[in-house]
Protein backbone atom coordinates (compact mmCIF):
# COMPACT_ATOMS: atom_id res chain seq x y z
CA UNK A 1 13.46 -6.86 -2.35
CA UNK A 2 11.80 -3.91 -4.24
CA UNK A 3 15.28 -3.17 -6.31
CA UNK A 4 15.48 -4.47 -9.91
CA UNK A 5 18.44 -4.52 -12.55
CA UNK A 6 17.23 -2.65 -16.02
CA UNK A 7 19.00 -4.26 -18.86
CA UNK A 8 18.72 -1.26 -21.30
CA UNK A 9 20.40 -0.12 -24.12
CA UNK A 10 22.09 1.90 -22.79
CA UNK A 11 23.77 -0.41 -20.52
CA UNK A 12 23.06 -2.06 -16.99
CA UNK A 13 21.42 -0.05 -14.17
CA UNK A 14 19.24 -1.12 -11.17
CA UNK A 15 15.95 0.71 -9.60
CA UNK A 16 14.43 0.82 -6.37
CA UNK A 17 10.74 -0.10 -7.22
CA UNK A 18 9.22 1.24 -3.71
CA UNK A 19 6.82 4.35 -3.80
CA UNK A 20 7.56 4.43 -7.72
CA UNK A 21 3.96 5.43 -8.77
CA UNK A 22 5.35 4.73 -12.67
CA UNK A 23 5.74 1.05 -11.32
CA UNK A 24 7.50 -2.18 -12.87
CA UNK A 25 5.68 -2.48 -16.19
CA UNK A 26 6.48 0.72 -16.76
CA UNK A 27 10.47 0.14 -16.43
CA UNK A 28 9.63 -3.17 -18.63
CA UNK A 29 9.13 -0.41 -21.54
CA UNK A 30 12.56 0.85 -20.96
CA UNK A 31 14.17 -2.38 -20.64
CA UNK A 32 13.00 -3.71 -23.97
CA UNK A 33 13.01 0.13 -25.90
CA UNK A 34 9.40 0.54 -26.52
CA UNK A 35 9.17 3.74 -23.94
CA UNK A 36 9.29 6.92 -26.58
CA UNK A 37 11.77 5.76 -28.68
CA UNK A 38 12.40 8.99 -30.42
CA UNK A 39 12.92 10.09 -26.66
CA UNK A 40 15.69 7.54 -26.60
CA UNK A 41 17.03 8.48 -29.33
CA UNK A 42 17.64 12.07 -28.87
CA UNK A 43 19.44 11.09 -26.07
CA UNK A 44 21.85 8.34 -28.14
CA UNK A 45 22.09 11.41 -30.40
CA UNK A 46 23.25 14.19 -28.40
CA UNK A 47 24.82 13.34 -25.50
CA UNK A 48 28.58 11.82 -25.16
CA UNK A 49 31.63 12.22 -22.59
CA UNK A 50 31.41 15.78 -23.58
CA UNK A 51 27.63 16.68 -22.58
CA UNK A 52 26.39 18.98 -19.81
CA UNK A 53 22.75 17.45 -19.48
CA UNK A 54 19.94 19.17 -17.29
CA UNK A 55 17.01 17.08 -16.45
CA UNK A 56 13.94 19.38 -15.76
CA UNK A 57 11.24 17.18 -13.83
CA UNK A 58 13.69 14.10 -13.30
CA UNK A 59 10.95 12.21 -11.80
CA UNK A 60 12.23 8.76 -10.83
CA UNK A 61 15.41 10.02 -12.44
CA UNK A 62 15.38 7.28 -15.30
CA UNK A 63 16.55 9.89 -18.02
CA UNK A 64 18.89 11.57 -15.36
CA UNK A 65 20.49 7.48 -15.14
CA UNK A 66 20.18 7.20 -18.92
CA UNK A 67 22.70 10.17 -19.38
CA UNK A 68 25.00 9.32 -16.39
CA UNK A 69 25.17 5.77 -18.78
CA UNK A 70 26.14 7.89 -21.66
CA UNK A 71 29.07 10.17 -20.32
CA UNK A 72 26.95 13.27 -18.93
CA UNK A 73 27.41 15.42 -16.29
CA UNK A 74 23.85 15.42 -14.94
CA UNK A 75 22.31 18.35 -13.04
CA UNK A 76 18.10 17.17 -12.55
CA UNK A 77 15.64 18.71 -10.93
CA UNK A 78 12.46 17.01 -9.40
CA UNK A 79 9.89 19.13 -7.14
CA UNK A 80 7.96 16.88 -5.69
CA UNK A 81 9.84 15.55 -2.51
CA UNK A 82 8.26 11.80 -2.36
CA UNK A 83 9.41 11.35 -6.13
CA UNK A 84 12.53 13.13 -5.42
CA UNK A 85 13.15 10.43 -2.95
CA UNK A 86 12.67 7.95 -5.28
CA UNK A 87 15.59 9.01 -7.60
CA UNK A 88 17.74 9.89 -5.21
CA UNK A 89 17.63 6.07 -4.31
CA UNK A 90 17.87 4.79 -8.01
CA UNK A 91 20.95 7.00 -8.32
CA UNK A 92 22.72 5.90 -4.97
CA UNK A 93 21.75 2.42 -5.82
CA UNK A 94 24.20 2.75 -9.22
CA UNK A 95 26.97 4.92 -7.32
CA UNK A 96 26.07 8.38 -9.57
CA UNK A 97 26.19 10.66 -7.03
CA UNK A 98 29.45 11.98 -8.42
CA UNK A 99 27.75 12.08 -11.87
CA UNK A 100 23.85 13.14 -11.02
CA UNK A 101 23.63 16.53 -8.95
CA UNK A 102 19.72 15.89 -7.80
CA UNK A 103 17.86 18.82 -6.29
CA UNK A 104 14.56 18.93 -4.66
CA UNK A 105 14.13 22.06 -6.36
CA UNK A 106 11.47 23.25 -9.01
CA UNK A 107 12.26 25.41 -11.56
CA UNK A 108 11.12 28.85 -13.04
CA UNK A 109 12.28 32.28 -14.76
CA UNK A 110 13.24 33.47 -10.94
CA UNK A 111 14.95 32.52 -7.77
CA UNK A 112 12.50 31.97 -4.90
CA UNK A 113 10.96 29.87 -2.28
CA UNK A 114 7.27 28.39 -2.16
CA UNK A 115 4.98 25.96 0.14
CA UNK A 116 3.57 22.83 -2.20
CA UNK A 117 -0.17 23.30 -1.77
CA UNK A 118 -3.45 23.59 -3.57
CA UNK A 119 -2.79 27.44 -3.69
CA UNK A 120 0.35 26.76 -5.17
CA UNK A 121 1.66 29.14 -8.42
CA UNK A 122 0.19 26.71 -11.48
CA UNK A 123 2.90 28.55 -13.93
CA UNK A 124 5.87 27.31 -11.00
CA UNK A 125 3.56 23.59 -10.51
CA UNK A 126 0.75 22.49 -12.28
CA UNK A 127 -1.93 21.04 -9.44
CA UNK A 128 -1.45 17.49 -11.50
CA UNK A 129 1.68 17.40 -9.90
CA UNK A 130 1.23 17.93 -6.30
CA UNK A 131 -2.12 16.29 -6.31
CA UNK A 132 -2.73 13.60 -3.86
CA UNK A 133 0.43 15.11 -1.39
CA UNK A 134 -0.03 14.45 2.44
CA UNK A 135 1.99 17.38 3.31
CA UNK A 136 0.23 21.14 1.98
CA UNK A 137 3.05 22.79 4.39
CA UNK A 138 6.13 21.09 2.44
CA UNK A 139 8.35 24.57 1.52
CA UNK A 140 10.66 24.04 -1.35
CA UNK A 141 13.32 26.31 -3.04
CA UNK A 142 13.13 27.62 -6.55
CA UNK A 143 15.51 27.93 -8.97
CA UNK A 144 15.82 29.86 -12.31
CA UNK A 145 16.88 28.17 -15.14
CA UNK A 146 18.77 30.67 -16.44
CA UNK A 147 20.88 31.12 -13.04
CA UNK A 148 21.22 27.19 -13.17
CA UNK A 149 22.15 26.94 -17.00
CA UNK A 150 24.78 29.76 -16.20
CA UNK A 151 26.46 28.45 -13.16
CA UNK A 152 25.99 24.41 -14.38
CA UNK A 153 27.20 24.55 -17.88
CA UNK A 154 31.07 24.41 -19.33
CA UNK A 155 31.15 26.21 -22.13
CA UNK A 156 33.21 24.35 -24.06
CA UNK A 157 30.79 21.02 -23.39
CA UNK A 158 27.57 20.49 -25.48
CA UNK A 159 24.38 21.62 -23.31
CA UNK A 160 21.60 19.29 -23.55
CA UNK A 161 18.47 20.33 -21.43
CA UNK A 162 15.22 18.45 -20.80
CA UNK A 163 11.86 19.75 -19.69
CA UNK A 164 8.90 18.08 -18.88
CA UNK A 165 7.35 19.79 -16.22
CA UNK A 166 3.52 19.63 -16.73
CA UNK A 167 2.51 22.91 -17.45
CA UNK A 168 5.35 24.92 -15.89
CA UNK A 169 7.38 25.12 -19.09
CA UNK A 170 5.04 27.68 -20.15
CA UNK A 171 6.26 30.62 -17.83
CA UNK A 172 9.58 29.24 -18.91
CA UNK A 173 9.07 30.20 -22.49
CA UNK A 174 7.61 32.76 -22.41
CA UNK A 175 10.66 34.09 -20.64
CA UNK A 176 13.16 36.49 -23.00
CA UNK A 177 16.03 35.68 -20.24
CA UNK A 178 15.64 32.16 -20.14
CA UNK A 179 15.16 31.95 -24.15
CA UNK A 180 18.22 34.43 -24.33
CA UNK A 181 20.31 31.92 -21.58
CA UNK A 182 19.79 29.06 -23.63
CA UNK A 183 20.63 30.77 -27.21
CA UNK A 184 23.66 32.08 -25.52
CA UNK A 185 25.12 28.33 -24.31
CA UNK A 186 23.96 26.76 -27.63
CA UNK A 187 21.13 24.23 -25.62
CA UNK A 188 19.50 22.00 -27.18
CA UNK A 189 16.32 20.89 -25.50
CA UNK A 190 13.61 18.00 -25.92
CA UNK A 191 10.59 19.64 -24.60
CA UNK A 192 7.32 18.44 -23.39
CA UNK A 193 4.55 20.99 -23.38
CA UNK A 194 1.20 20.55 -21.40
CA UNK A 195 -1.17 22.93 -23.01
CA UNK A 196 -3.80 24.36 -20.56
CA UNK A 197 -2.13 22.32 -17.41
CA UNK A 198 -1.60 26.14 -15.95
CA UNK A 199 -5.21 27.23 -16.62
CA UNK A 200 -7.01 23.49 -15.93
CA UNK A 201 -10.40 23.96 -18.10
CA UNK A 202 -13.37 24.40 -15.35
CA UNK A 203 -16.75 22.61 -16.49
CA UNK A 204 -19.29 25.64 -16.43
CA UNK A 205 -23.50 25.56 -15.46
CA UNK A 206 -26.11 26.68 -17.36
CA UNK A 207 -24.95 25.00 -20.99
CA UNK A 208 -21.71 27.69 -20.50
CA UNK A 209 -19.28 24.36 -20.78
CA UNK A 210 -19.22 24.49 -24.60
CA UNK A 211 -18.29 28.23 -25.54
CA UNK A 212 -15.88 27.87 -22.10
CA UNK A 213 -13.97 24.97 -23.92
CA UNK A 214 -14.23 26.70 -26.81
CA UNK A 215 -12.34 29.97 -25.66
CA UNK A 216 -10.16 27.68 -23.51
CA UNK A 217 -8.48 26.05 -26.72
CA UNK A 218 -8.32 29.53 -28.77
CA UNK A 219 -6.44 31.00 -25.42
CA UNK A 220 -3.84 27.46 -25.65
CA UNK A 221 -3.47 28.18 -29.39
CA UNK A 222 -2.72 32.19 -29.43
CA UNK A 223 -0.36 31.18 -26.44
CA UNK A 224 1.44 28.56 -28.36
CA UNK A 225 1.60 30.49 -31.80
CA UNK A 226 3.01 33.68 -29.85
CA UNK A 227 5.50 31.71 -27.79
CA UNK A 228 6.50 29.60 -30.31
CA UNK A 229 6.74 32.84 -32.97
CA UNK A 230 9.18 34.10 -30.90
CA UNK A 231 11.41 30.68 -30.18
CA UNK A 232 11.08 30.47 -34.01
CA UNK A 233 13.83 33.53 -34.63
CA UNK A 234 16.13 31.65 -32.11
CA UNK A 235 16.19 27.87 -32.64
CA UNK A 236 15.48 25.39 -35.12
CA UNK A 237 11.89 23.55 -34.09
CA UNK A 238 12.05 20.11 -34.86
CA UNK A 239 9.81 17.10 -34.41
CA UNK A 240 11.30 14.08 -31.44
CA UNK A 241 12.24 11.91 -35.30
CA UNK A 242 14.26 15.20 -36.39
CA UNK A 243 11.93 16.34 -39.37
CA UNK A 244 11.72 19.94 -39.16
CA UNK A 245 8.79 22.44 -38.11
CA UNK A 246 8.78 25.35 -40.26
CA UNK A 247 6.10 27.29 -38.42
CA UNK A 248 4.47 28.69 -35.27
CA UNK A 249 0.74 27.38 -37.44
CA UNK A 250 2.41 24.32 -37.58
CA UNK A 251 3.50 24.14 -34.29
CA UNK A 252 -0.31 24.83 -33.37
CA UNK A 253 -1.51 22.19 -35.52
CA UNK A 254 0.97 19.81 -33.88
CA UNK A 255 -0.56 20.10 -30.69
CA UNK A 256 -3.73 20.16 -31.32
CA UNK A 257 -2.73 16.65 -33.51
CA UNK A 258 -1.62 15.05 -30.14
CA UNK A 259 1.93 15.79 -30.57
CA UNK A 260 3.68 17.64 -27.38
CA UNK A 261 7.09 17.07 -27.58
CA UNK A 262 9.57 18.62 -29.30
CA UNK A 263 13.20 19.71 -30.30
CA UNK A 264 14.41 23.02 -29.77
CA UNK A 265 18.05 23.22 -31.27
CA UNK A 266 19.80 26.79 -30.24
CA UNK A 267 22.70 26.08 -31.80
């Protein structure tokens, strides 16, 4: 049997272990609470019976299950079809179909369709996440977040959103509509940004790798200052253990620090 019961704190849940890259040590984190704990705990915090939550890159759908636990009405996203697979079957497995509304669906600033290949749009998928796919014909539909936010969301529930979508969150920020959509329904969002994942650095000849690194980071850092500048004068920034960000610069220093994820409270 490849299924396994996850004793969390959240409560009981069980997981189908087959063709889950993340793998069983990995759910061993969850089970015991050592997996991003201030991850866990924005959850705990801010969603209840009275949540709307939107998982961006569900993955094997653990969050998406994690939510469900709580009270949520869950709308996730995953893009990749094998993984999608995989938490579709975690959330039959627990009988959430009524309470997790999975797509195989990425998500962007617009409606569309595209094929999952090397040539792929790195702002819609970063190449990290379609790397090592059989199938370079797969098409998949896109979705706007805005669109989803707008036809998903009760107004008179709380709007929790998460994105962690390697890269792609980028072209999602950077996005007035979007930024607008989710000022407009209150969101609050735990974000995970990938700096560079859209632009991978390329190692240069001819001793042109240094000054290429060099102008790679100071293109990350004037894109996170200006993106962040702009989120600044529309949400609170916050850190995953709740202490404030008072700053694009600081935002910048963040993530050049190590730190990537953060809180973006629209309320």
């Amino acid at each position: 049997m490849s299924t396994r019961k996850i004793n969390s704190r959240f409560g009981i849940f069980s997981v189908d272990l087959k063709d889950d890259f993340y793998g069983d040590s990995w759910w061993d984190k969850i089970e015991n609470g050592s997996y991003e704990p201030d991850t866990m705990n924005f959850l705990s915090q801010f969603i209840d019976n009275d949540s709307d939550f939107i998982d961006v890159g569900a993955a094997n759908g653990a969050m998406s299950l994690i939510s469900a636990l709580l009270g949520a009405k869950v709308l996730a996203y995953e893009a990749i079809p094998g993984i999608y697979e995989v938490a579709k079957r975690n959330i039959e497995l627990n009988g959430f179909e009524k309470n997790i509304d999975l797509r195989n669906t990425a998500i962007s600033n617009v409606d569309g369709i595209m094929t999952l290949s090397s040539k792929s749009d790195p702002n819609i998928l970063s190449s990290i996440t379609f790397s090592g796919l059989q199938d370079k014909t797969t098409e998949i539909q896109v979705n706007s977040l805005k669109n989803a936010i707008e036809k998903f969301h009760t107004p008179s529930r709380n709007l929790v959103v998460k994105i962690d979508i390697e890269g792609a969150e980028w072209k999602l920020l950077k996005d007035q509509r979007t930024i607008g959509s989710l000022k407009a329904h209150n969101a609050v969002v735990l974000l995970a940004i990938h700096p560079g994942f859209h632009r991978p650095f390329r190692v240069l000849p001819l001793g042109a790798t240094k000054v290429s690194k060099t102008m790679w980071h100071l293109h990350n850092a004037v894109e996170c200052f200006r993106i962040f500048k702009h989120i600044d004068s529309k949400a609170k920034i916050l850190r995953t253990n709740f202490d404030a960000v008072r700053s694009p610069k600081r935002v910048v220093a963040l993530m050049f620090g190590g730190c990537h994820e953060f809180i973006l409270d629209f309320r």
